[in-house]
PDB file of N, CA and C in Angstrom:
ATOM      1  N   UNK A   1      33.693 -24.502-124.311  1.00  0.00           N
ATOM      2  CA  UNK A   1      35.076 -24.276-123.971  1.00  0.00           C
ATOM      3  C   UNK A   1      35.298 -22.789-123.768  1.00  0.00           C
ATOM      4  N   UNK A   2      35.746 -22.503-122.414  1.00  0.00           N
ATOM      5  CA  UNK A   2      36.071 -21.293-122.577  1.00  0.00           C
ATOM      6  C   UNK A   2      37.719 -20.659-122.706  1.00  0.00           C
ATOM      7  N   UNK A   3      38.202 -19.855-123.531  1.00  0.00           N
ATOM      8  CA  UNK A   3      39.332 -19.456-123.747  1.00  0.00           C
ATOM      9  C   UNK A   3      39.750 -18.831-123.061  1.00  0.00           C
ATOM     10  N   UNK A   4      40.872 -18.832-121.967  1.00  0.00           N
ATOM     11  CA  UNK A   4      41.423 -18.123-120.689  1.00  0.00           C
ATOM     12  C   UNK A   4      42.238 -16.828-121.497  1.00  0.00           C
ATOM     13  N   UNK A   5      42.327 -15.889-121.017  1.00  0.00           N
ATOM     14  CA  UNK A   5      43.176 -14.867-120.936  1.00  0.00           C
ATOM     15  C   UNK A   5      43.051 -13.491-122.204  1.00  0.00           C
ATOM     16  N   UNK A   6      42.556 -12.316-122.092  1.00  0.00           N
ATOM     17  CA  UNK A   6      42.447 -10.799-123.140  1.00  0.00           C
ATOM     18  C   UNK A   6      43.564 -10.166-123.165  1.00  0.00           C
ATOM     19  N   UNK A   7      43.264  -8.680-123.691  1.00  0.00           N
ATOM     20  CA  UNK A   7      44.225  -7.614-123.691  1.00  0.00           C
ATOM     21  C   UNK A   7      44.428  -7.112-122.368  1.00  0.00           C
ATOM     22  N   UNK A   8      45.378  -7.184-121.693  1.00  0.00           N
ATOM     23  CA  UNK A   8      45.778  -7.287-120.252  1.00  0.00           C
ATOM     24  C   UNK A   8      45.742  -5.401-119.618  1.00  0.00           C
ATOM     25  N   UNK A   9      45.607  -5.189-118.722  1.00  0.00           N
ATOM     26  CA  UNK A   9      45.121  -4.161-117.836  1.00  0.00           C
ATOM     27  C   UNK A   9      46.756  -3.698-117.433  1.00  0.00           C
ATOM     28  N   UNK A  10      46.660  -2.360-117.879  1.00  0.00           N
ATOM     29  CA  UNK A  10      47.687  -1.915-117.634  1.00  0.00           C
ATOM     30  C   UNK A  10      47.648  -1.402-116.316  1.00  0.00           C
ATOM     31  N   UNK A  11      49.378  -1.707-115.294  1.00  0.00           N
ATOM     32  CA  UNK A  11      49.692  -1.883-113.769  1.00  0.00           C
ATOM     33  C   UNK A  11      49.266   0.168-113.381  1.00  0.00           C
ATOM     34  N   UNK A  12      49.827   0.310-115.016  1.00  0.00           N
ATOM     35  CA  UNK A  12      50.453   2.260-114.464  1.00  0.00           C
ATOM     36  C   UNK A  12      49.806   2.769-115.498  1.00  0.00           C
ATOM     37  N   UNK A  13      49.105   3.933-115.238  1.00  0.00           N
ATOM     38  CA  UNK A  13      48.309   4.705-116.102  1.00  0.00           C
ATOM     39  C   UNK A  13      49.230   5.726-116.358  1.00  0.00           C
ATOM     40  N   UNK A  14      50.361   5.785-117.918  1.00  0.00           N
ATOM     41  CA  UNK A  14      50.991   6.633-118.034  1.00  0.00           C
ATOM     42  C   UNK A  14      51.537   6.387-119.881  1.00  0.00           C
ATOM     43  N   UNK A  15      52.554   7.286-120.447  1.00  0.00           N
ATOM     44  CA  UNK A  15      52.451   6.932-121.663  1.00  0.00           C
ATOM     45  C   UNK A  15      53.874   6.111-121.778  1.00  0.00           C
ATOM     46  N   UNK A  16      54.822   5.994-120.574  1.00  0.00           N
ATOM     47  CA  UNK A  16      55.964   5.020-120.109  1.00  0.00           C
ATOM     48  C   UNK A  16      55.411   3.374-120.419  1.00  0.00           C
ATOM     49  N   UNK A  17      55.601   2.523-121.291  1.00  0.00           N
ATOM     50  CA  UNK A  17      55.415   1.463-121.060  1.00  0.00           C
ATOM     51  C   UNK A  17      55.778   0.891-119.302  1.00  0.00           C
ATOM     52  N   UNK A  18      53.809  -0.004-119.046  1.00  0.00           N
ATOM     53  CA  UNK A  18      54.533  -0.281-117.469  1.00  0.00           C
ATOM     54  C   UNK A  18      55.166  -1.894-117.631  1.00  0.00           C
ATOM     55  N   UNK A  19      56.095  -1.853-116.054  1.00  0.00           N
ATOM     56  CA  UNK A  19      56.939  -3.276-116.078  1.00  0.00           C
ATOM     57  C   UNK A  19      56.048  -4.523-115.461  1.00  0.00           C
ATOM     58  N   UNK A  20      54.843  -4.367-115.436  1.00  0.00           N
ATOM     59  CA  UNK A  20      54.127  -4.897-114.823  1.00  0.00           C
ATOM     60  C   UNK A  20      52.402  -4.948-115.420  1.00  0.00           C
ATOM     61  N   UNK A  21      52.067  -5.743-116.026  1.00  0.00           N
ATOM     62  CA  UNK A  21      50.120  -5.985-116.697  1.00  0.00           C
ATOM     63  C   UNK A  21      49.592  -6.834-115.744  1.00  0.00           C
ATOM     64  N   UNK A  22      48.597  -6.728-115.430  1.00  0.00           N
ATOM     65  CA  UNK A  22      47.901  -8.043-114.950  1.00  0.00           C
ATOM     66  C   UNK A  22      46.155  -7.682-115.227  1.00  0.00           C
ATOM     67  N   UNK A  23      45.450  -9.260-115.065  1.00  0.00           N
ATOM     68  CA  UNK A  23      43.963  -9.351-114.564  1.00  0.00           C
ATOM     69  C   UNK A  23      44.140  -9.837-113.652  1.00  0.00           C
ATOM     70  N   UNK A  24      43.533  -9.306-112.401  1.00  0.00           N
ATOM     71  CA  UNK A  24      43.474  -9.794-110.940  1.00  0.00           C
ATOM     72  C   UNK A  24      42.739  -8.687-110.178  1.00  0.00           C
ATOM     73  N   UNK A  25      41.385  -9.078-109.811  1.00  0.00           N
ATOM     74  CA  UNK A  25      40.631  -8.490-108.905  1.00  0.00           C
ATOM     75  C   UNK A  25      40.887  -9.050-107.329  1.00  0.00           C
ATOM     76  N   UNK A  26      41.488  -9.915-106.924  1.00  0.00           N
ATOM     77  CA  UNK A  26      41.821 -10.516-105.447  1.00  0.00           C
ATOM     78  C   UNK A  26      43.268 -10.021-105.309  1.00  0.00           C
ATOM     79  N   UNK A  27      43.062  -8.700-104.278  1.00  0.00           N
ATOM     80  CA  UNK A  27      44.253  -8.205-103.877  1.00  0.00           C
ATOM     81  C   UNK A  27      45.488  -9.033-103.290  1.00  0.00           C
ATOM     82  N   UNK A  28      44.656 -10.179-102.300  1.00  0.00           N
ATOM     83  CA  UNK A  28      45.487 -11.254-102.009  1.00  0.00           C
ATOM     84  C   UNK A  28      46.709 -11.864-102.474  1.00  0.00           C
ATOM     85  N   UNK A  29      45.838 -12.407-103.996  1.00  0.00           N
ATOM     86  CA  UNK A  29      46.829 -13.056-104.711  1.00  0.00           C
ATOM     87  C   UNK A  29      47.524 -11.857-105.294  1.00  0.00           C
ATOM     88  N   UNK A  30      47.152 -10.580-105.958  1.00  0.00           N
ATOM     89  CA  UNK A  30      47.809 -10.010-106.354  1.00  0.00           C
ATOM     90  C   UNK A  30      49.236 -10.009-106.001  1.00  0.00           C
ATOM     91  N   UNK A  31      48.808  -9.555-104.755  1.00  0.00           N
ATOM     92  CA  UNK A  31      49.903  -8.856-103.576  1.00  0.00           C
ATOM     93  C   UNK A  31      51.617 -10.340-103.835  1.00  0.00           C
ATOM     94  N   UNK A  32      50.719 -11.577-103.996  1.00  0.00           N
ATOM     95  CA  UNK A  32      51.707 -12.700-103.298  1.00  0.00           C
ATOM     96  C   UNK A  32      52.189 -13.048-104.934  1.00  0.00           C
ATOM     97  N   UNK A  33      51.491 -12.803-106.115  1.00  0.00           N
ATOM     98  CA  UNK A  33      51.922 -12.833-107.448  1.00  0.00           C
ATOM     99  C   UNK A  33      53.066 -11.986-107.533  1.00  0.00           C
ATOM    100  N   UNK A  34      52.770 -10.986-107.029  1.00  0.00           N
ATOM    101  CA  UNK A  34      53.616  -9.384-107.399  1.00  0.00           C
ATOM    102  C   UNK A  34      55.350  -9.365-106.750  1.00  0.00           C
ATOM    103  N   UNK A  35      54.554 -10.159-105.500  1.00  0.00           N
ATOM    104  CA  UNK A  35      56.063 -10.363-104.652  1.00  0.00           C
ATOM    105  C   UNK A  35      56.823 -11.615-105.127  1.00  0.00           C
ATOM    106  N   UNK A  36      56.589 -12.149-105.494  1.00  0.00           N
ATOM    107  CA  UNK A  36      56.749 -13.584-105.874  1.00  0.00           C
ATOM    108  C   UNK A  36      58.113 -13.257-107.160  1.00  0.00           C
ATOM    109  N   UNK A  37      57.002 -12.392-108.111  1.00  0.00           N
ATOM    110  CA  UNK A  37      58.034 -12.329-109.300  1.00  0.00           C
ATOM    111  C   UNK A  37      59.255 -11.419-108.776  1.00  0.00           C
ATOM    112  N   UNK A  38      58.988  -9.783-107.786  1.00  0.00           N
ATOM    113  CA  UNK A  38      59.684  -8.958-107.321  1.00  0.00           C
ATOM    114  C   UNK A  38      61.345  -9.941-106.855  1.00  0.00           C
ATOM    115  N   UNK A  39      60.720 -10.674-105.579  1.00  0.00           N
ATOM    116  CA  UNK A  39      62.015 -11.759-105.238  1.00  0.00           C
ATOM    117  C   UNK A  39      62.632 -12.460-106.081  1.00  0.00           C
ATOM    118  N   UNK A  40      62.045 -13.124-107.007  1.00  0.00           N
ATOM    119  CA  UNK A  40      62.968 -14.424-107.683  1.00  0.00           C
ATOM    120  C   UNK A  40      63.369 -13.913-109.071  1.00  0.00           C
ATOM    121  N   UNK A  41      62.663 -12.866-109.722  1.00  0.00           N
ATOM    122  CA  UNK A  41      63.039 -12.365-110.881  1.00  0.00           C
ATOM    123  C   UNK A  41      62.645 -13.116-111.990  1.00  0.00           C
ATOM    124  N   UNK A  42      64.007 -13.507-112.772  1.00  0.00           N
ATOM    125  CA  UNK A  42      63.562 -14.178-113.718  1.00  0.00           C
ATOM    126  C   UNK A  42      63.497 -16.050-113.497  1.00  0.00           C
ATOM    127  N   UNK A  43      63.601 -16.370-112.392  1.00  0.00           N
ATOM    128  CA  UNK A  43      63.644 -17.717-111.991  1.00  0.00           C
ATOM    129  C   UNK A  43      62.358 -18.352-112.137  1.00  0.00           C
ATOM    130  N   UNK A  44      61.407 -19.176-113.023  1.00  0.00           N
ATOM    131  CA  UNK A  44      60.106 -19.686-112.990  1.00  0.00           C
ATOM    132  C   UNK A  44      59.925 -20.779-112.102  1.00  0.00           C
ATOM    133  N   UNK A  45      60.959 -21.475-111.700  1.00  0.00           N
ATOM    134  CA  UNK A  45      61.130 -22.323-110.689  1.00  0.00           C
ATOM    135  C   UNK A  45      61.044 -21.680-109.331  1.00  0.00           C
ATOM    136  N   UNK A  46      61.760 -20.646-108.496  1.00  0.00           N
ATOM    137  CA  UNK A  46      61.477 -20.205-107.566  1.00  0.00           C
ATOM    138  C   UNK A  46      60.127 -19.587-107.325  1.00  0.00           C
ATOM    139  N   UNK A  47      59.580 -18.873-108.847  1.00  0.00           N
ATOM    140  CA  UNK A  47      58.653 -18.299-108.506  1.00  0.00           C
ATOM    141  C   UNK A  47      57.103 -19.163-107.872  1.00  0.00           C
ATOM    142  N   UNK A  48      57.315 -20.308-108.647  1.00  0.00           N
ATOM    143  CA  UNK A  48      56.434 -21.342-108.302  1.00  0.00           C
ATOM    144  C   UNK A  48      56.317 -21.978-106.819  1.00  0.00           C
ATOM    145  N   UNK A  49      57.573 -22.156-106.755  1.00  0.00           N
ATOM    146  CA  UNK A  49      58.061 -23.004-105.659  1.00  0.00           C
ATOM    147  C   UNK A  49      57.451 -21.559-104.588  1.00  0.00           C
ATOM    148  N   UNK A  50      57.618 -20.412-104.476  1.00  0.00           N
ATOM    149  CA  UNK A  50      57.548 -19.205-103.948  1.00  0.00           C
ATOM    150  C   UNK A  50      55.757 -19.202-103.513  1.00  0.00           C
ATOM    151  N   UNK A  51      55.355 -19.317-104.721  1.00  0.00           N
ATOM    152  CA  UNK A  51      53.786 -19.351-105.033  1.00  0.00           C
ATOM    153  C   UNK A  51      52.922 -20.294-104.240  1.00  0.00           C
ATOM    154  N   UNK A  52      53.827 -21.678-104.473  1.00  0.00           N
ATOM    155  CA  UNK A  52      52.768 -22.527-103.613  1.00  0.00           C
ATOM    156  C   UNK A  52      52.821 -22.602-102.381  1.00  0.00           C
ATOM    157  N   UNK A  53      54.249 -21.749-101.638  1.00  0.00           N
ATOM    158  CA  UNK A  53      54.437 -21.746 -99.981  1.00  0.00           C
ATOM    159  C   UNK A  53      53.404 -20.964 -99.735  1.00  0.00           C
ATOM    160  N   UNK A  54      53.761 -19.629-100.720  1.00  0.00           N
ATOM    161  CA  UNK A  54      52.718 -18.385 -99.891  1.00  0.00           C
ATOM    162  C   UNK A  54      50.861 -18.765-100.131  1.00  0.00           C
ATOM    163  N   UNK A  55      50.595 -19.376-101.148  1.00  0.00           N
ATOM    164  CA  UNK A  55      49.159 -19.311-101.756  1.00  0.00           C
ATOM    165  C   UNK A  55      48.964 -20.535-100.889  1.00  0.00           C
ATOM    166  N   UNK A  56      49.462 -21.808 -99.955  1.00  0.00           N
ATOM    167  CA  UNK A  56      48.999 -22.704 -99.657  1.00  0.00           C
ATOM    168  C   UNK A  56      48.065 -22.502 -98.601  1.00  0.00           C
ATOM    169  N   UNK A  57      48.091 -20.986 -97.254  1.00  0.00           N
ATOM    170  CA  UNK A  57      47.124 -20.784 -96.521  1.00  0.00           C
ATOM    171  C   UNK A  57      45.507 -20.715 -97.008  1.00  0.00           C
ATOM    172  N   UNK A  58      45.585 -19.323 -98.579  1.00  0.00           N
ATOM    173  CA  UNK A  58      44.723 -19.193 -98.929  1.00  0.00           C
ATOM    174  C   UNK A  58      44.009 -20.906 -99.756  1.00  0.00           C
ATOM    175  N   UNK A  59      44.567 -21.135-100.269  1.00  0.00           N
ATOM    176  CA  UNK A  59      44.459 -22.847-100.793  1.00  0.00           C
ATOM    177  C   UNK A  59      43.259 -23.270-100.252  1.00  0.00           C
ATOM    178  N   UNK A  60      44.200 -23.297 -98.937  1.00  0.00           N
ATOM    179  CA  UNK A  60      43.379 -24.148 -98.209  1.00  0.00           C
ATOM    180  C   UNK A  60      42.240 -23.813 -97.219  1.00  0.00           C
ATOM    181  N   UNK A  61      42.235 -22.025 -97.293  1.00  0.00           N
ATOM    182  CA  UNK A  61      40.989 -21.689 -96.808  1.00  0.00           C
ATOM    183  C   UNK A  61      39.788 -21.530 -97.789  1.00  0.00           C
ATOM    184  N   UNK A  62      39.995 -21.161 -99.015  1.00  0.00           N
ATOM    185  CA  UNK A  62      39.077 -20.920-100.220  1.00  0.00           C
ATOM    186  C   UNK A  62      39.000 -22.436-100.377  1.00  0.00           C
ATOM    187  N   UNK A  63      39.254 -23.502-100.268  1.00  0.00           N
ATOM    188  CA  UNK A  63      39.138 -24.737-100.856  1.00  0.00           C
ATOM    189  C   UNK A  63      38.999 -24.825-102.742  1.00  0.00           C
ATOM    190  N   UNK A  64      38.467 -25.951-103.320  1.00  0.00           N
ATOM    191  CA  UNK A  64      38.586 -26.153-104.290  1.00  0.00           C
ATOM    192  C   UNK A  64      40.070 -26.587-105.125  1.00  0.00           C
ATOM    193  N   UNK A  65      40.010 -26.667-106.165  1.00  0.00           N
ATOM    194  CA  UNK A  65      41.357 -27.113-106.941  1.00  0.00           C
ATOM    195  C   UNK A  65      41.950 -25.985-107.372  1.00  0.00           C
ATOM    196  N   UNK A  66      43.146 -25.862-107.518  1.00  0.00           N
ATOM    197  CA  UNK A  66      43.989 -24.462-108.247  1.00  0.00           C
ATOM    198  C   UNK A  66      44.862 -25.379-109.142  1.00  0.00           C
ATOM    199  N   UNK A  67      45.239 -24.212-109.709  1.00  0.00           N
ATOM    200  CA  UNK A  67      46.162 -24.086-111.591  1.00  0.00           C
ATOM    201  C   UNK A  67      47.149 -22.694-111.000  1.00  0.00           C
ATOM    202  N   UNK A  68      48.342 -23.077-110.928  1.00  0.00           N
ATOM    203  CA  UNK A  68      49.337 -22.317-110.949  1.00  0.00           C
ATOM    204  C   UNK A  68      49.817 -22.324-111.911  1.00  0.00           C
ATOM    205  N   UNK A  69      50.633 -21.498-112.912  1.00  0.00           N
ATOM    206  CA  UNK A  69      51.606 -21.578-113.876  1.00  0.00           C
ATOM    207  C   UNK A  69      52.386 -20.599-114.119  1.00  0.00           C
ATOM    208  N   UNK A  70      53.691 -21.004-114.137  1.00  0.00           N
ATOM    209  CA  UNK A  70      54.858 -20.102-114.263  1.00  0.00           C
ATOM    210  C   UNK A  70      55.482 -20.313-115.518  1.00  0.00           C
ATOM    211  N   UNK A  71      55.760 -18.883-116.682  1.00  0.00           N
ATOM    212  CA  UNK A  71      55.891 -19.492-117.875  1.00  0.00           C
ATOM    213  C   UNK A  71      56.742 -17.925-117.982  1.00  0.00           C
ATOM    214  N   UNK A  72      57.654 -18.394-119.203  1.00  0.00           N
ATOM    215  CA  UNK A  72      58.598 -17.171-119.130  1.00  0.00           C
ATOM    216  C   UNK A  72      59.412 -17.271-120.943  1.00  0.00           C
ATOM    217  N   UNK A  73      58.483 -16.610-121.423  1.00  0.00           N
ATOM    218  CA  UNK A  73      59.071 -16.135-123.003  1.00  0.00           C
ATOM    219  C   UNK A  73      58.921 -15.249-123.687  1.00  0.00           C
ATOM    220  N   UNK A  74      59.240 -14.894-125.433  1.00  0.00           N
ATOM    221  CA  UNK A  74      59.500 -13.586-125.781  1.00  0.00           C
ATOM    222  C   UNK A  74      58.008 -13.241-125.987  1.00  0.00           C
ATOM    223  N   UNK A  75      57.220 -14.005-126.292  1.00  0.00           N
ATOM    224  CA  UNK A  75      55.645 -12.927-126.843  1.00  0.00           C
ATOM    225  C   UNK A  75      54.551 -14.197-126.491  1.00  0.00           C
ATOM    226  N   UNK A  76      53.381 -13.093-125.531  1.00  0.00           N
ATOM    227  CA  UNK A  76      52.741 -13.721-125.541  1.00  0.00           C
ATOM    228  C   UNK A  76      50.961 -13.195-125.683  1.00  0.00           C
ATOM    229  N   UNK A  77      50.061 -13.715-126.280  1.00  0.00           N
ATOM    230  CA  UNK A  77      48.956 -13.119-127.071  1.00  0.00           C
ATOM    231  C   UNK A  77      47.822 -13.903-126.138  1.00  0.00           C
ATOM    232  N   UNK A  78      47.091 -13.243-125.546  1.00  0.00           N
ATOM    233  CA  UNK A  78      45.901 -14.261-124.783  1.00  0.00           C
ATOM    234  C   UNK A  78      44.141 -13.487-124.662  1.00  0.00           C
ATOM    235  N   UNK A  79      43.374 -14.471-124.605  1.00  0.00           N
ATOM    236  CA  UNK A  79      42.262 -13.955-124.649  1.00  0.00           C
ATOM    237  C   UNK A  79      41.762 -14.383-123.091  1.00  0.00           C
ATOM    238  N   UNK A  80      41.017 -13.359-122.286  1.00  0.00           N
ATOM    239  CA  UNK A  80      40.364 -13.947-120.909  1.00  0.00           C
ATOM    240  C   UNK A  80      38.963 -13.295-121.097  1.00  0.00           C
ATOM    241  N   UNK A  81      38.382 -14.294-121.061  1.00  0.00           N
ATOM    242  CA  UNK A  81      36.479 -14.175-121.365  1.00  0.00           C
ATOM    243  C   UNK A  81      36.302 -13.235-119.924  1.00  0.00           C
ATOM    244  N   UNK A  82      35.136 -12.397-120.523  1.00  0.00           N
ATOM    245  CA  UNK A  82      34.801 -11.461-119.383  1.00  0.00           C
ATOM    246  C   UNK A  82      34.609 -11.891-118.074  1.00  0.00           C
ATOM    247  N   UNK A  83      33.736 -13.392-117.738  1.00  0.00           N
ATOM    248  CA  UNK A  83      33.513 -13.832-116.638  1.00  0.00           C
ATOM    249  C   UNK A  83      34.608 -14.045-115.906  1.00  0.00           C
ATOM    250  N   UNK A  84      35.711 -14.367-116.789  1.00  0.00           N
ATOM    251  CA  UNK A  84      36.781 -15.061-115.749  1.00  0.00           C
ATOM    252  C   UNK A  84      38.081 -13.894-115.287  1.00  0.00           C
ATOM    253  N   UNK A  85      38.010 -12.878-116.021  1.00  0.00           N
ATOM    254  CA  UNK A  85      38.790 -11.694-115.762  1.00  0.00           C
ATOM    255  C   UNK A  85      38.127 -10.710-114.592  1.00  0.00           C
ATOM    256  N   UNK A  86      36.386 -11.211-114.260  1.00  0.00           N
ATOM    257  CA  UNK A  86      36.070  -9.955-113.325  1.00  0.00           C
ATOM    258  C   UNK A  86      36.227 -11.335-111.948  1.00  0.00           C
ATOM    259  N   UNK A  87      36.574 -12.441-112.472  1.00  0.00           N
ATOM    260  CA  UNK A  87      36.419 -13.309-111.062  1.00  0.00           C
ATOM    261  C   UNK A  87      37.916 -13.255-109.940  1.00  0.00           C
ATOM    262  N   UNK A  88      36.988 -13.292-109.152  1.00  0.00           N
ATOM    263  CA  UNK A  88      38.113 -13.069-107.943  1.00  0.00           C
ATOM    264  C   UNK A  88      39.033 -14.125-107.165  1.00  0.00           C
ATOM    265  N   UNK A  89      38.836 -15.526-108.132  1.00  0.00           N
ATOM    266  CA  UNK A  89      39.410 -16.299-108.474  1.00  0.00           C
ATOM    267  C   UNK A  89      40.462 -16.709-109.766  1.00  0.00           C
ATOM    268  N   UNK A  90      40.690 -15.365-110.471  1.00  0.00           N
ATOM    269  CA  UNK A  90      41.887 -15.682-111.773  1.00  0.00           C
ATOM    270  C   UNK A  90      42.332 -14.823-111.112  1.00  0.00           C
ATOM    271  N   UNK A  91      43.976 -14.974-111.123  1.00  0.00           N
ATOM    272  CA  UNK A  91      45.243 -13.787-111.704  1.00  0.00           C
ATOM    273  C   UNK A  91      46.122 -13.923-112.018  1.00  0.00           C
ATOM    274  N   UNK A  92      46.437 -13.135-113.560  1.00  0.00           N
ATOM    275  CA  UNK A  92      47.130 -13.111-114.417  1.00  0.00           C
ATOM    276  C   UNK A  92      47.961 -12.148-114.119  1.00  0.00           C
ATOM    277  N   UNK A  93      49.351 -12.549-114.217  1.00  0.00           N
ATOM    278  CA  UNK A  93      50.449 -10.857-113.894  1.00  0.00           C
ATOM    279  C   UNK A  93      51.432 -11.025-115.286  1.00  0.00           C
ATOM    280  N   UNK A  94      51.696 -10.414-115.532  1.00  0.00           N
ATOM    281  CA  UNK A  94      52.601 -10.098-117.235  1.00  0.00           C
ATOM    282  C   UNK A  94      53.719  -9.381-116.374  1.00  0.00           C
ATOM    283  N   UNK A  95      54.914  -9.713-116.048  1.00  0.00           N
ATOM    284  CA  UNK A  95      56.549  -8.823-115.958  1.00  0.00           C
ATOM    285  C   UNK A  95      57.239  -8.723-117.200  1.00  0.00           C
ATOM    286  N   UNK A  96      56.542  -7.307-117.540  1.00  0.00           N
ATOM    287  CA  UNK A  96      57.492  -6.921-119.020  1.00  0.00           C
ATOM    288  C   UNK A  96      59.052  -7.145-118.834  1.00  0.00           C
ATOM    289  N   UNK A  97      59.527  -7.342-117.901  1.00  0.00           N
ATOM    290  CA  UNK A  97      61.247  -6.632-117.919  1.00  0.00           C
ATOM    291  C   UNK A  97      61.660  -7.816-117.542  1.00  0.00           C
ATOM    292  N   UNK A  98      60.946  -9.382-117.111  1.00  0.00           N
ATOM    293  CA  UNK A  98      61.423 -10.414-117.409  1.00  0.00           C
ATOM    294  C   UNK A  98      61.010 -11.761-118.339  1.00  0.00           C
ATOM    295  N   UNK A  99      59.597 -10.821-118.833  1.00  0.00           N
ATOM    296  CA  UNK A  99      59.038 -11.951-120.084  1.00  0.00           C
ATOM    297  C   UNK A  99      58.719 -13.097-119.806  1.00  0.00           C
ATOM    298  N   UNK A 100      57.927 -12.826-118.233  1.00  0.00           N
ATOM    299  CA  UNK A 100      57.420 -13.952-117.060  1.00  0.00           C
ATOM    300  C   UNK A 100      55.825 -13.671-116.846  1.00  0.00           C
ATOM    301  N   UNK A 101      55.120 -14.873-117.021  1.00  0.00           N
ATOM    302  CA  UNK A 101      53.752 -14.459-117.427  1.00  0.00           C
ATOM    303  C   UNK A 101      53.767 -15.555-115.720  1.00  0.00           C
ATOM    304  N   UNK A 102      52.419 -15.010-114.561  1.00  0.00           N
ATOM    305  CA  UNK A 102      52.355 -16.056-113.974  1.00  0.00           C
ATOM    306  C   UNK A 102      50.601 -16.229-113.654  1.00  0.00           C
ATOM    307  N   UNK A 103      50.244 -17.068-113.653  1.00  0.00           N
ATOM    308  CA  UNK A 103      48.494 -17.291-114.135  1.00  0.00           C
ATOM    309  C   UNK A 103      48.350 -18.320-112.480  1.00  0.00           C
ATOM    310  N   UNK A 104      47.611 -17.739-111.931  1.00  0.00           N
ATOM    311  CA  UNK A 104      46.735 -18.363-110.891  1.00  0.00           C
ATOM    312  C   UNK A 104      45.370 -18.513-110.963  1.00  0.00           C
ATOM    313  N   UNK A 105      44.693 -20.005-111.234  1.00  0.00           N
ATOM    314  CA  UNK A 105      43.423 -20.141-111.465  1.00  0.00           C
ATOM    315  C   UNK A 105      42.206 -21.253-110.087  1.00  0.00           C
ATOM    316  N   UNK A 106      41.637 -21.017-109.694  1.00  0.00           N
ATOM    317  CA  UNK A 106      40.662 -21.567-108.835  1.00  0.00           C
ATOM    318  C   UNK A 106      39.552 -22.652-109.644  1.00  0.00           C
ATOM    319  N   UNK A 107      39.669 -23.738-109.558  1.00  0.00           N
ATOM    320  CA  UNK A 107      38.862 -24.316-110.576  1.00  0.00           C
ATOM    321  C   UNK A 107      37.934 -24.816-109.718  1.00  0.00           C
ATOM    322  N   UNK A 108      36.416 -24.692-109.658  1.00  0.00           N
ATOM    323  CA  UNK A 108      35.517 -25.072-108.789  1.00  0.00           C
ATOM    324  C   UNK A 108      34.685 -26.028-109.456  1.00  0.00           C
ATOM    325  N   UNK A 109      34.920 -27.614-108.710  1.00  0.00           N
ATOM    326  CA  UNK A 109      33.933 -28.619-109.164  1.00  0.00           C
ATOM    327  C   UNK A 109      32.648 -28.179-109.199  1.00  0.00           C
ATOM    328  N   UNK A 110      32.150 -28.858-110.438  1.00  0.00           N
ATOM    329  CA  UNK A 110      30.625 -28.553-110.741  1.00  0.00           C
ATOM    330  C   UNK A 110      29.806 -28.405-109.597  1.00  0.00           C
ATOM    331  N   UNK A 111      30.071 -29.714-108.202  1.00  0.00           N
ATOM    332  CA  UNK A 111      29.545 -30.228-106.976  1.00  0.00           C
ATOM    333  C   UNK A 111      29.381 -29.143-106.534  1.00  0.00           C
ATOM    334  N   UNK A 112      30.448 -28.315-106.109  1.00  0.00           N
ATOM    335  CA  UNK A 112      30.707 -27.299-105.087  1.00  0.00           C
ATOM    336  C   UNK A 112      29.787 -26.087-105.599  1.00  0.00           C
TER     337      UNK A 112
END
């Protein structure tokens, strides 16, 4: 079993707490995570609904199964095993300033 999610990568290298953490090496999703929360704010419903319009090209060019999740509360503590934090298939974004965590995962059948 592996345990998804670590101590998250700070957005801004400064001693300002930043409004923004994530693990995400695929600029892609970054980019469509980042905008996603930017537009809808604190809405976990839009952001989703937001998520699967924009992520459905890539979807469906990367193939395989995905794990979206939009989750939004006061504290949250996670561990992401090294393999899956350098893969260019997870991203995790943390919005400090709306306490909106949103996790995009690529799950690749054993087959594939």
């Amino acid at each position: 079993m592996i345990l998804l999610v670590s101590h998250v990568q700070s957005a801004v290298n400064s001693t300002i707490a930043p409004v923004r953490v994530w693990h995400c090496t695929n600029p892609d999703l970054l980019e469509i995570v980042d905008n996603g929360i930017a537009i809808c704010k604190k809405d976990v419903d839009a952001i989703l609904n937001y998520l699967k319009h924009k992520l459905q090209p890539l979807f469906l060019y990367y193939g395989g199964e995905w794990l979206i999740n939009t989750s939004r509360f006061n504290r949250t503590y996670d561990f992401i095993d090294e393999n899956v934090k350098l893969s260019r298939w997870f991203c995790s974004v943390y919005d400090q300033q709306y306490s909106i965590l949103v996790t995009v995962i690529r799950i690749v059948p054993k087959d594939m």
